[in-house]
C-alpha atoms as a PDB file:
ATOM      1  CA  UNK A   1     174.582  -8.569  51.641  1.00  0.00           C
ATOM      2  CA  UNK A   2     173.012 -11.807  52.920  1.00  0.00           C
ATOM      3  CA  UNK A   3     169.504 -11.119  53.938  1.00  0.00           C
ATOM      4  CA  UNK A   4     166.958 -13.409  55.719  1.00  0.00           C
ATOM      5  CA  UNK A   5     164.558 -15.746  53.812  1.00  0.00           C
ATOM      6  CA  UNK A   6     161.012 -15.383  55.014  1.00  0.00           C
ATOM      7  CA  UNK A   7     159.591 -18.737  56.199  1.00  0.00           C
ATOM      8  CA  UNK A   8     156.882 -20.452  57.936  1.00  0.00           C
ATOM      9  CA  UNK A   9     154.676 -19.688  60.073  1.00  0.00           C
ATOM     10  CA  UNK A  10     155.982 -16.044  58.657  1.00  0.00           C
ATOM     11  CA  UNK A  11     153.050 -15.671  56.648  1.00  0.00           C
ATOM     12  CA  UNK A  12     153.305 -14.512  53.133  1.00  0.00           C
ATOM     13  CA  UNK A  13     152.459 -11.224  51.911  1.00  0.00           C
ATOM     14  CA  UNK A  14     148.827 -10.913  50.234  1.00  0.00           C
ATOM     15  CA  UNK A  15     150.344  -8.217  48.163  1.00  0.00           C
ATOM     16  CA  UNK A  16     151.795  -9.075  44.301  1.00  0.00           C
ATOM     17  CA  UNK A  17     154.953  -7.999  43.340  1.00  0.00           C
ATOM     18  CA  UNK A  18     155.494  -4.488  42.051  1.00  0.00           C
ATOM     19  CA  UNK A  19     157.109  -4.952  38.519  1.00  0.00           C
ATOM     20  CA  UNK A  20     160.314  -2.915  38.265  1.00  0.00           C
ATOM     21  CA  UNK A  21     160.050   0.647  36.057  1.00  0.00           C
ATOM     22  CA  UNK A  22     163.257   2.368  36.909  1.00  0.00           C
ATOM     23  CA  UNK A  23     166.361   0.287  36.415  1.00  0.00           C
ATOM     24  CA  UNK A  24     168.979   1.728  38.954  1.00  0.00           C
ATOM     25  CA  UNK A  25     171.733   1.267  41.493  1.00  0.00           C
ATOM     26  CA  UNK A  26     168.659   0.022  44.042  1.00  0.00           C
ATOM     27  CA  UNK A  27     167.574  -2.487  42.117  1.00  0.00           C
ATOM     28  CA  UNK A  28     171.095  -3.776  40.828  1.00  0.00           C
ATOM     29  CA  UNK A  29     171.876  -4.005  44.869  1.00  0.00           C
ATOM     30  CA  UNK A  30     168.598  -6.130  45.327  1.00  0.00           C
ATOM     31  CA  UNK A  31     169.836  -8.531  42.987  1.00  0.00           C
ATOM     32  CA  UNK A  32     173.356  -8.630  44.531  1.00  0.00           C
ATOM     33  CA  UNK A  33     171.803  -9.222  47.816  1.00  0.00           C
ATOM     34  CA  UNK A  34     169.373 -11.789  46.706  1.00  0.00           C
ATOM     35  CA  UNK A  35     172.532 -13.547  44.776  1.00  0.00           C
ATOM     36  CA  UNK A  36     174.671 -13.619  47.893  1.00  0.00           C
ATOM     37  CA  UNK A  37     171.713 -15.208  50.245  1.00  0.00           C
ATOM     38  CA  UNK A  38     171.535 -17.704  47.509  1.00  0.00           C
ATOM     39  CA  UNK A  39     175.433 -18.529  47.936  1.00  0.00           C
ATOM     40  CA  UNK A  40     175.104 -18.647  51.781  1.00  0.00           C
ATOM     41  CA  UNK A  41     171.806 -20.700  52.078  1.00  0.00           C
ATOM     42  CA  UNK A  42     173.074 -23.355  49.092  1.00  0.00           C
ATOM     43  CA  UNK A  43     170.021 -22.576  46.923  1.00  0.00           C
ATOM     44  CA  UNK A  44     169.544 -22.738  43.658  1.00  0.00           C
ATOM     45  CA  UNK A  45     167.217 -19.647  43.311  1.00  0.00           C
ATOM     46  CA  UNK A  46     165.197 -17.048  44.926  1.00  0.00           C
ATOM     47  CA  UNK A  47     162.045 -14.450  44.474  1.00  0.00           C
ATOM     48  CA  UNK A  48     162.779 -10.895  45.931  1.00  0.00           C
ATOM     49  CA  UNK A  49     159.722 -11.430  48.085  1.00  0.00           C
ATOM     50  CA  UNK A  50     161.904 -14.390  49.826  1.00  0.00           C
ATOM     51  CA  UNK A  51     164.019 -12.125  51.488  1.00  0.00           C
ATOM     52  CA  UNK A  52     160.997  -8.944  51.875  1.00  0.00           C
ATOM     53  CA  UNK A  53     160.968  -7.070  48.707  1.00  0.00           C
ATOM     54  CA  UNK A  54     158.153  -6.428  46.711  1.00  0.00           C
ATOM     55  CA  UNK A  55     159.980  -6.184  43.679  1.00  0.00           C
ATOM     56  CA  UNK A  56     158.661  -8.690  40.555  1.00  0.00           C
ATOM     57  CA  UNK A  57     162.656 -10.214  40.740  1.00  0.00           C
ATOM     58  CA  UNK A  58     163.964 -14.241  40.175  1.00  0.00           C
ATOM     59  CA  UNK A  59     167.517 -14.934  40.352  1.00  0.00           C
ATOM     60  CA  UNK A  60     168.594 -18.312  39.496  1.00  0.00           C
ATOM     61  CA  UNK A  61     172.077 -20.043  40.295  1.00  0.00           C
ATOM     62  CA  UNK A  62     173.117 -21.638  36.749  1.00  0.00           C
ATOM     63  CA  UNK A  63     173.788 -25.490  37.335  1.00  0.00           C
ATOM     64  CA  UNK A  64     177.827 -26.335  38.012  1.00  0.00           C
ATOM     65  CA  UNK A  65     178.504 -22.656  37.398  1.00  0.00           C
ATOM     66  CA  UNK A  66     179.272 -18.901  39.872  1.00  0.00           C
ATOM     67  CA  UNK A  67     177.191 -17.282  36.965  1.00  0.00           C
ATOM     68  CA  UNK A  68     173.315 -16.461  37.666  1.00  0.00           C
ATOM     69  CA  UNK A  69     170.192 -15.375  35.850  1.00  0.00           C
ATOM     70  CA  UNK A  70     168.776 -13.032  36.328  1.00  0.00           C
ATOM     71  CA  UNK A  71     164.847 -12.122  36.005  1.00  0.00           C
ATOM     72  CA  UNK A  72     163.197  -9.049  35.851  1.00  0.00           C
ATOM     73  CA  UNK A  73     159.403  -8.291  35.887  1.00  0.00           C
ATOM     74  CA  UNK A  74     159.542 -12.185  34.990  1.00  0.00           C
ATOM     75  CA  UNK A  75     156.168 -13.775  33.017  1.00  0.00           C
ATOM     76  CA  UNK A  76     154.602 -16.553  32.057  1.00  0.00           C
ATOM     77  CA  UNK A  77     153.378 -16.775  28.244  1.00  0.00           C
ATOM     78  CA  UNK A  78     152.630 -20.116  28.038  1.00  0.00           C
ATOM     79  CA  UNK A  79     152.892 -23.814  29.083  1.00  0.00           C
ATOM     80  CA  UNK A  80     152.378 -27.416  28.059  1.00  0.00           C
ATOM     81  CA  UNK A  81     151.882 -31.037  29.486  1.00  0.00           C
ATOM     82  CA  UNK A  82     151.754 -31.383  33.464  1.00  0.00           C
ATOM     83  CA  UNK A  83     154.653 -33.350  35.776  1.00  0.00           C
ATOM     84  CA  UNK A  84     154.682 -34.214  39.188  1.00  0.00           C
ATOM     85  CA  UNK A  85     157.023 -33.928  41.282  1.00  0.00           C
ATOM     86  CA  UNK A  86     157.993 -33.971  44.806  1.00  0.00           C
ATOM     87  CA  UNK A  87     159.165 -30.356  45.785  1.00  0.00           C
ATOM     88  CA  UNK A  88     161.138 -28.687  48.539  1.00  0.00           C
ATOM     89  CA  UNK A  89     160.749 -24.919  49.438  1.00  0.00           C
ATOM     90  CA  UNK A  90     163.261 -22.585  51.647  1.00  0.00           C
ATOM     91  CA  UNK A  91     159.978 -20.981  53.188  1.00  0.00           C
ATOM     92  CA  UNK A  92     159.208 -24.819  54.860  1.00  0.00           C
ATOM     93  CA  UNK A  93     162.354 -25.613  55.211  1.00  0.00           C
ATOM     94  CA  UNK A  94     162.835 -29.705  55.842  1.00  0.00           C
ATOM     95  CA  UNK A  95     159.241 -30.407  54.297  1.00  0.00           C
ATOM     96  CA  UNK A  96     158.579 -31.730  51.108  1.00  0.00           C
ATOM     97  CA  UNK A  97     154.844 -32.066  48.907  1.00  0.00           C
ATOM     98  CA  UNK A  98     154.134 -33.842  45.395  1.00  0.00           C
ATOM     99  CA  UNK A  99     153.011 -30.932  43.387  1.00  0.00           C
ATOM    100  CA  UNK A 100     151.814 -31.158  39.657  1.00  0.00           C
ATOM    101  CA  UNK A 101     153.592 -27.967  37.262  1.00  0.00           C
ATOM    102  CA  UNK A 102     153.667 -27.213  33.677  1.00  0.00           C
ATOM    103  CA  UNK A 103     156.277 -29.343  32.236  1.00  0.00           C
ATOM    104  CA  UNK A 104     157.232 -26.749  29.848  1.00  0.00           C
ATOM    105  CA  UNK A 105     156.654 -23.193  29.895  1.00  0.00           C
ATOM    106  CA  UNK A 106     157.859 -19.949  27.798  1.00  0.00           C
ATOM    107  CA  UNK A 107     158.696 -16.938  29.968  1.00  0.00           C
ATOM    108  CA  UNK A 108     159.460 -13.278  28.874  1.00  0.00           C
ATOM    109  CA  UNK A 109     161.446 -11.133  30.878  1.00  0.00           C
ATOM    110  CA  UNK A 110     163.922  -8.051  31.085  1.00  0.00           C
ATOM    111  CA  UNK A 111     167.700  -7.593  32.021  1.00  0.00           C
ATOM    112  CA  UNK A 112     169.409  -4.894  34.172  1.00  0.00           C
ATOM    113  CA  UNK A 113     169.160  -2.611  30.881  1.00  0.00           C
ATOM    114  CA  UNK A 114     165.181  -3.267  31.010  1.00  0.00           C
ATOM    115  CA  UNK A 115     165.776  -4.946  27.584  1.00  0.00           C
ATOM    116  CA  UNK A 116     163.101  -7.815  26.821  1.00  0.00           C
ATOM    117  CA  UNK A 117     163.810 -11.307  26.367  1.00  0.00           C
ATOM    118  CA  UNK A 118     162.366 -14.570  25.992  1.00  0.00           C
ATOM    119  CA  UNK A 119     163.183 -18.367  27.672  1.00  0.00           C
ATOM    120  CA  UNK A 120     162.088 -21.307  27.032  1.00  0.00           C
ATOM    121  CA  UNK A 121     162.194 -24.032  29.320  1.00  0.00           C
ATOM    122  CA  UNK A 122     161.369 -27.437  30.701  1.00  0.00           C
ATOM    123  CA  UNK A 123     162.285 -30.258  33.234  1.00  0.00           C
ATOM    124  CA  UNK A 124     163.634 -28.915  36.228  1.00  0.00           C
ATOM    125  CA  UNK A 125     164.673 -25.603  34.838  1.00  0.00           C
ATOM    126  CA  UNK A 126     160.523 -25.263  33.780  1.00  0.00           C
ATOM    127  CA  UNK A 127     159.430 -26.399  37.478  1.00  0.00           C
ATOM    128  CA  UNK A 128     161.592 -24.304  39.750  1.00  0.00           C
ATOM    129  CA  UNK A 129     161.136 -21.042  37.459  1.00  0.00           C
ATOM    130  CA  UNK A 130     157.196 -21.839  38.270  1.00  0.00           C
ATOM    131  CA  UNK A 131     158.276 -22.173  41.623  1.00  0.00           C
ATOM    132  CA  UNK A 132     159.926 -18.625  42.074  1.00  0.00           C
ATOM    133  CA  UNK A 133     157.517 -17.186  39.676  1.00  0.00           C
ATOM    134  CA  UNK A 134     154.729 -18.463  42.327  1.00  0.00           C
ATOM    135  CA  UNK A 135     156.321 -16.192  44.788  1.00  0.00           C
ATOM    136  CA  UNK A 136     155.794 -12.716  42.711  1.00  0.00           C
ATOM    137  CA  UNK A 137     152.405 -13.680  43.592  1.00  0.00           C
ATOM    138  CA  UNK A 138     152.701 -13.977  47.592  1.00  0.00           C
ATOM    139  CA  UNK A 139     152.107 -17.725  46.976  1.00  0.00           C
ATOM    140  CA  UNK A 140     153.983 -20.682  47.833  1.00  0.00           C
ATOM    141  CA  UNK A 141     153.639 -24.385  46.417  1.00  0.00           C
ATOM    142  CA  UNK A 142     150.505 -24.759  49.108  1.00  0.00           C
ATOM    143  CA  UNK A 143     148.454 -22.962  46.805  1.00  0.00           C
ATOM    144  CA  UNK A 144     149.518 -25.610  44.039  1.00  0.00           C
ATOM    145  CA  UNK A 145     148.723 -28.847  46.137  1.00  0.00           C
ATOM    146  CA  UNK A 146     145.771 -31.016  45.310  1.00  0.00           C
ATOM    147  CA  UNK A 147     143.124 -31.835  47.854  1.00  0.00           C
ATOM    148  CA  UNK A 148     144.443 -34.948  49.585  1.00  0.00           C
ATOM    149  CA  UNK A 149     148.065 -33.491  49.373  1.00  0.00           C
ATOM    150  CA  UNK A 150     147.001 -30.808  51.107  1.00  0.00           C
ATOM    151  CA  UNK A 151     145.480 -32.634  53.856  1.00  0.00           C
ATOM    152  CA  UNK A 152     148.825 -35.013  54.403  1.00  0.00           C
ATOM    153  CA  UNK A 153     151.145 -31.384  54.195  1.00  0.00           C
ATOM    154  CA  UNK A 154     148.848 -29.883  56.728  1.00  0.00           C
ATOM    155  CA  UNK A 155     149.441 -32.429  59.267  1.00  0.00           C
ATOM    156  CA  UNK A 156     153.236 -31.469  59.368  1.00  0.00           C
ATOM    157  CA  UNK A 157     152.055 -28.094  60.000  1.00  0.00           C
ATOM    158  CA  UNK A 158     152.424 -26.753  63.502  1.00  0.00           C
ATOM    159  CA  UNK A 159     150.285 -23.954  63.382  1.00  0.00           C
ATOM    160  CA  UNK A 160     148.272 -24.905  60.366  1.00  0.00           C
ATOM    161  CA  UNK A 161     148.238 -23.260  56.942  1.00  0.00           C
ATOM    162  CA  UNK A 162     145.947 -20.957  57.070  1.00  0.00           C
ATOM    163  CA  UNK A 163     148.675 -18.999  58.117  1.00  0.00           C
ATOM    164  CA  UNK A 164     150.824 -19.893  54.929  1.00  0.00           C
ATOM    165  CA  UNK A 165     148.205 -19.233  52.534  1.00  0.00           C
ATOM    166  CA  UNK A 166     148.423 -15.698  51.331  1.00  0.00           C
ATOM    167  CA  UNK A 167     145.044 -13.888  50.982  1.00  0.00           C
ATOM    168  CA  UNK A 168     143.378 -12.016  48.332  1.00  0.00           C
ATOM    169  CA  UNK A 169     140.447 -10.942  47.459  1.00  0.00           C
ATOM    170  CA  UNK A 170     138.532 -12.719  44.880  1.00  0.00           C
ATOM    171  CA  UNK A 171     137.060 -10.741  41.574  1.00  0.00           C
ATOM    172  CA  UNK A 172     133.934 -12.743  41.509  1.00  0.00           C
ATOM    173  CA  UNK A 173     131.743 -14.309  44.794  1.00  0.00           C
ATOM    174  CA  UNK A 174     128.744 -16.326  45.521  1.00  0.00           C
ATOM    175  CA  UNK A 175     126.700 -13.174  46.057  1.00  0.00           C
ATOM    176  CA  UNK A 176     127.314 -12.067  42.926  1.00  0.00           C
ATOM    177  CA  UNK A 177     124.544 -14.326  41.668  1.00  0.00           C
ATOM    178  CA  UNK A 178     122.001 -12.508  44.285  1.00  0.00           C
ATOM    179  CA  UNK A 179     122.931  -9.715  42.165  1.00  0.00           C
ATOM    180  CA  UNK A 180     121.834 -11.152  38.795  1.00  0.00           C
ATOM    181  CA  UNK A 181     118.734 -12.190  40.059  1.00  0.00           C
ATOM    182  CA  UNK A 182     117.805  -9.000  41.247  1.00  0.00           C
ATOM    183  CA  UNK A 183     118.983  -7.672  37.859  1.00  0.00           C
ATOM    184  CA  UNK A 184     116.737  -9.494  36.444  1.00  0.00           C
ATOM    185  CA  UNK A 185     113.291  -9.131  38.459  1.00  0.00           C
ATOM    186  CA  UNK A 186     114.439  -4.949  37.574  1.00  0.00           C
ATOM    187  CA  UNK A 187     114.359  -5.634  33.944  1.00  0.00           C
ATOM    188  CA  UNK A 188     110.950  -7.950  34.055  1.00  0.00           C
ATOM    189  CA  UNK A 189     109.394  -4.219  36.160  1.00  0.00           C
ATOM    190  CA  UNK A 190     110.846  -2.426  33.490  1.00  0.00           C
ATOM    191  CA  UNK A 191     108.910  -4.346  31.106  1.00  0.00           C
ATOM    192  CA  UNK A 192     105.749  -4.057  32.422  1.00  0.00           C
ATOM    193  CA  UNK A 193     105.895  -1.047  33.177  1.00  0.00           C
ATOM    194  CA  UNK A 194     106.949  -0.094  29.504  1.00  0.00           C
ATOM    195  CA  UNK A 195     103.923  -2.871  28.768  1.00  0.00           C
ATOM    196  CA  UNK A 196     101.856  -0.715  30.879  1.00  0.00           C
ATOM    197  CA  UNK A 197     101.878   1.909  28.628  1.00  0.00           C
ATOM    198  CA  UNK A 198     100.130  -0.170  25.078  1.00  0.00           C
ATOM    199  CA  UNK A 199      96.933  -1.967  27.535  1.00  0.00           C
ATOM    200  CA  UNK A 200      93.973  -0.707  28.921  1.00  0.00           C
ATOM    201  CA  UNK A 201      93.193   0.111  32.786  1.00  0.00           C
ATOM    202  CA  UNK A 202      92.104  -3.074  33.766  1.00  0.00           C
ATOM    203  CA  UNK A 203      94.945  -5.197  32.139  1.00  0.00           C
ATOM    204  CA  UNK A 204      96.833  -2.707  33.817  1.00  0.00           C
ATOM    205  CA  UNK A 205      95.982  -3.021  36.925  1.00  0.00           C
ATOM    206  CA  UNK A 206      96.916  -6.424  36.735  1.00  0.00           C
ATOM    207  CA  UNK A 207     100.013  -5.726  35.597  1.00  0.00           C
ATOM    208  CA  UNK A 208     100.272  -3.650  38.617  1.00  0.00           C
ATOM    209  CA  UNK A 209      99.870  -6.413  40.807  1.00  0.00           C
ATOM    210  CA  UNK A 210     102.689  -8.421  39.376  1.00  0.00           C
ATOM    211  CA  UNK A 211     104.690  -5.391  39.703  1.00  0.00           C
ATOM    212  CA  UNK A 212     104.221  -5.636  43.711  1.00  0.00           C
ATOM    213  CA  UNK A 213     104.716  -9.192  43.590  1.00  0.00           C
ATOM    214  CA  UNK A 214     108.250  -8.596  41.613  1.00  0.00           C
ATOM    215  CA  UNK A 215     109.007  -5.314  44.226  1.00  0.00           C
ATOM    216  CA  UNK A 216     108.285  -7.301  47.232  1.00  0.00           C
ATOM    217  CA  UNK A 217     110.502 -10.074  45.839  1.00  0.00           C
ATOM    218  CA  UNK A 218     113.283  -7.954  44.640  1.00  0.00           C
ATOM    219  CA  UNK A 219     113.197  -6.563  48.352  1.00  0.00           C
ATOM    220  CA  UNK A 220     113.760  -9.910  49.864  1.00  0.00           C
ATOM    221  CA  UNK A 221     116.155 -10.795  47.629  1.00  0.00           C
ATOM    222  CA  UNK A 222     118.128  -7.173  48.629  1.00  0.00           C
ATOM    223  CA  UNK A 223     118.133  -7.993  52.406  1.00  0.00           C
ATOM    224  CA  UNK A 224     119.397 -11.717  51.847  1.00  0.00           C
ATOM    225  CA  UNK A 225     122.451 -10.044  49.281  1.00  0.00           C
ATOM    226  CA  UNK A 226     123.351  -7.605  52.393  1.00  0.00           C
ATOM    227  CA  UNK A 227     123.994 -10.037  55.000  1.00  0.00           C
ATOM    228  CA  UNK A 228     124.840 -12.908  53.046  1.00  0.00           C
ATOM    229  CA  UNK A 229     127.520 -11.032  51.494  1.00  0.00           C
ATOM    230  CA  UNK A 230     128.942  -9.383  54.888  1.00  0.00           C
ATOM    231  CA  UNK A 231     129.255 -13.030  55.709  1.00  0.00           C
ATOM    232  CA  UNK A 232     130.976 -13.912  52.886  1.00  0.00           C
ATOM    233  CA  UNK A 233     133.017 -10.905  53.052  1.00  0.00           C
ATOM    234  CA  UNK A 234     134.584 -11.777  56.246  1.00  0.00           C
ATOM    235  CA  UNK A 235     135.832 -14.650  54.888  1.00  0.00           C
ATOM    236  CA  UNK A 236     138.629 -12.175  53.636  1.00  0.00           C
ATOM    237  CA  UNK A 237     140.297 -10.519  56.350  1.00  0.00           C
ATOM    238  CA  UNK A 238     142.795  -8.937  54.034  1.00  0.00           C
ATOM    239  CA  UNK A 239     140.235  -6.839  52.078  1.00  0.00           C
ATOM    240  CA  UNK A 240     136.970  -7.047  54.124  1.00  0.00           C
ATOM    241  CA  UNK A 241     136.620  -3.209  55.195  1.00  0.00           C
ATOM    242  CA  UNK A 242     136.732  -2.223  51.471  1.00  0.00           C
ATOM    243  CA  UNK A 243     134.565  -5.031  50.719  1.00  0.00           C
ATOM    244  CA  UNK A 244     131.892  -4.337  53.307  1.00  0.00           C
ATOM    245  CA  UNK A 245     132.089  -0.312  51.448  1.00  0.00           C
ATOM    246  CA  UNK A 246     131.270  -1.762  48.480  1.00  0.00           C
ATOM    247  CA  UNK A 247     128.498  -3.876  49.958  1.00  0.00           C
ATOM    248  CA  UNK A 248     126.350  -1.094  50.951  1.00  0.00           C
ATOM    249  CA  UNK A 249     126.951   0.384  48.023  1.00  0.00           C
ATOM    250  CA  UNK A 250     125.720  -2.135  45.961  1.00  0.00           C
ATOM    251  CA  UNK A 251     122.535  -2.252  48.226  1.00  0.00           C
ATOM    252  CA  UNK A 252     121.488   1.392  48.128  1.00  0.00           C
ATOM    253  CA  UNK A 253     122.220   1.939  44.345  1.00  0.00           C
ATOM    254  CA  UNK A 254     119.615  -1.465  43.982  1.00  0.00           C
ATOM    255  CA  UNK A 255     117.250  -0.312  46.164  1.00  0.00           C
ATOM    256  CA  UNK A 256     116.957   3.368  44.724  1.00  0.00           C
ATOM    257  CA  UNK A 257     116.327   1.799  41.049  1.00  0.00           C
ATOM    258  CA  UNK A 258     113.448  -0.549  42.674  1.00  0.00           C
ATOM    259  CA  UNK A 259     111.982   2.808  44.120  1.00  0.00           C
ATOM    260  CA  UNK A 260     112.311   4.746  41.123  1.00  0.00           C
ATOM    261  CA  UNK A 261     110.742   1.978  38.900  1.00  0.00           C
ATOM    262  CA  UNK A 262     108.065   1.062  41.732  1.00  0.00           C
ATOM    263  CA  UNK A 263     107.284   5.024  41.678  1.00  0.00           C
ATOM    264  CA  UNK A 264     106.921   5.267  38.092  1.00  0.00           C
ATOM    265  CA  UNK A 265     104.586   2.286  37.944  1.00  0.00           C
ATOM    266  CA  UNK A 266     102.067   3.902  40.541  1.00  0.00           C
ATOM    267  CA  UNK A 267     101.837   7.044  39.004  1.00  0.00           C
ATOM    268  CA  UNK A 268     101.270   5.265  35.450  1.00  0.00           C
ATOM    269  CA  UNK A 269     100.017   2.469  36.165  1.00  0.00           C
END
C-alpha cells in the first residue's frame, strides 16, 4: 500500500527508531508498503519513519533493477574519508544542500529471518545509506549541514527550521559544570572537617571559618545551578518537564549533603 512521506514543515519525530524484535507478518507488510511508496514516488530508498513508523527499517531500490534491499535494525560500524556532495531529500522536496558524509562506511544489519549480515559500501551507495540511516534517528540532512550551509538552506525555508530539526535531549549541559564545582567545595568541607579532627581548638576554629566561607559559597553556587539550569532546560521543549524533575532533585540532594557536613563541623569543630 502506498503511504504518505512525511515532509516539511511536518516536523520530524524527536523519538529514535524502535529496532525490530519480533519478525512477523506486520513487519513484512511495513516493508511492502514502504517498497510500493518507493515505486510510486520514483525514489531510490526510504526509512520507515518517512512514511510514520517507528520501526529501525531502510529499504533501498537496487540500481536498473525491480529487486530491493532490504534493512533491518540497520547500523553503522564504521566509516572512512569524508565527500561532499550536493543532496536532495523527499522530506524538502525541490531543495537541495552540499552536505559532507563518510565516503565509505560498513553497516550490519538483519533480514526478514532476523539473520545478521554485514555491507560494505561507498560512493553513492555509502552516502544515501547515511542518508536513510539519518532518519532512524528523527534527523534529516539539516542536522548534517555546516554553519554557512545552514544559513543559505534556511533562507529557502518558509517557516524556518527550527521546525525541521528534531529535538532531543542532550546527556551532558552547561550546568553540569555548576555541579562539579559544587562537588568540589563538598569534598574541600569534607577535608577540613576530617582535618579538624588531628589540630588543636584554635587551628580549629580557623578551620571553622573557612568552612563558612566554603558553605556560604557552595550556597550561592546552588541557587545560580537552579535557575540557570531551568533556563537552560527550556531550551528543550521535548523533554523539559522531566528535566525541570530532575533539577530539583539535583538541588535538594546538594543542599542536604552541605547541611549534613555544615552540621557535623559545628558540633566538632
Amino acid at each position: 500500500m502506498i503511504k504518505e512521506i512525511i515532509t516539511y514543515p511536518t516536523p520530524p519525530s524527536v523519538q529514535y527508531a524502535t529496532d525490530v524484535r519480533v519478525f512477523n507478518e506486520e513487519i513484512f507488510s511495513l516493508i511492502e508498503d514502504i517498497k510500493d511508496t518507493i515505486e510510486a514516488n520514483s525514489l531510490e530508498a526510504l526509512a520507515a519513519f518517512q512514511i510514520g513508523s517507528y520501526y529501525n527499517i531502510v529499504v533501498v531500490k537496487k540500481s536498473n533493477e525491480k529487486d530491493f534491499l532490504e534493512l533491518i535494525n540497520p547500523r553503522i560500524i564504521s566509516n572512512n574519508g569524508k565527500v561532499t556532495t550536493t543532496e536532495t531529500t523527499a522530506y524538502f522536496p525541490g531543495l537541495s544542500a552540499e552536505v559532507t558524509r563518510y565516503e565509505k562506511i560498513s553497516i550490519v544489519y538483519q533480514d526478514r529471518e532476523g539473520k545478521q549480515h554485514s555491507l560494505k559500501a561507498e560512493g553513492d551507495l555509502s552516502i544515501l545509506l547515511q542518508r536513510k540511516i539519518d532518519y532512524t534517528f528523527g534527523s534529516s540532512f539539516l542536522n548534517k549541514l555546516s554553519k554557512d550551509e545552514k544559513k543559505v538552506f534556511q533562507k529557502k525555508l518558509e517557516f524556518g527550521s527550527d521546525i525541521a530539526i528534531s529535538e532531543s535531549c542532550p546527556t551532558t549541559f552547561k550546568r553540569d559544570f555548576i555541579i562539579k564545582i559544587i562537588n568540589i567545595v563538598m569534598i574541600a568541607m569534607a577535608v577540613l572537617l576530617t582535618g579538624s579532627l588531628f589540630v588543636d581548638e584554635e587551628i580549629s576554629q580557623q578551620l571553622w571559618q573557612y568552612q563558612t566561607y566554603l558553605f556560604s559559597s557552595a550556597i550561592v553556587l546552588n541557587v545560580i545551578y537552579f535557575f540557570y539550569a531551568q533556563y537552560e532546560g527550556r531550551k528543550f521543549t521535548s523533554c523539559t518537564s522531566c528535566q525541570i524533575g530532575n533539577i530539583i532533585g539535583t538541588t535538594v540532594i546538594s543542599l542536604i549533603k552541605l547541611f549534613v557536613i555544615i552540621l557535623l563541623s559545628y558540633f566538632i569543630m
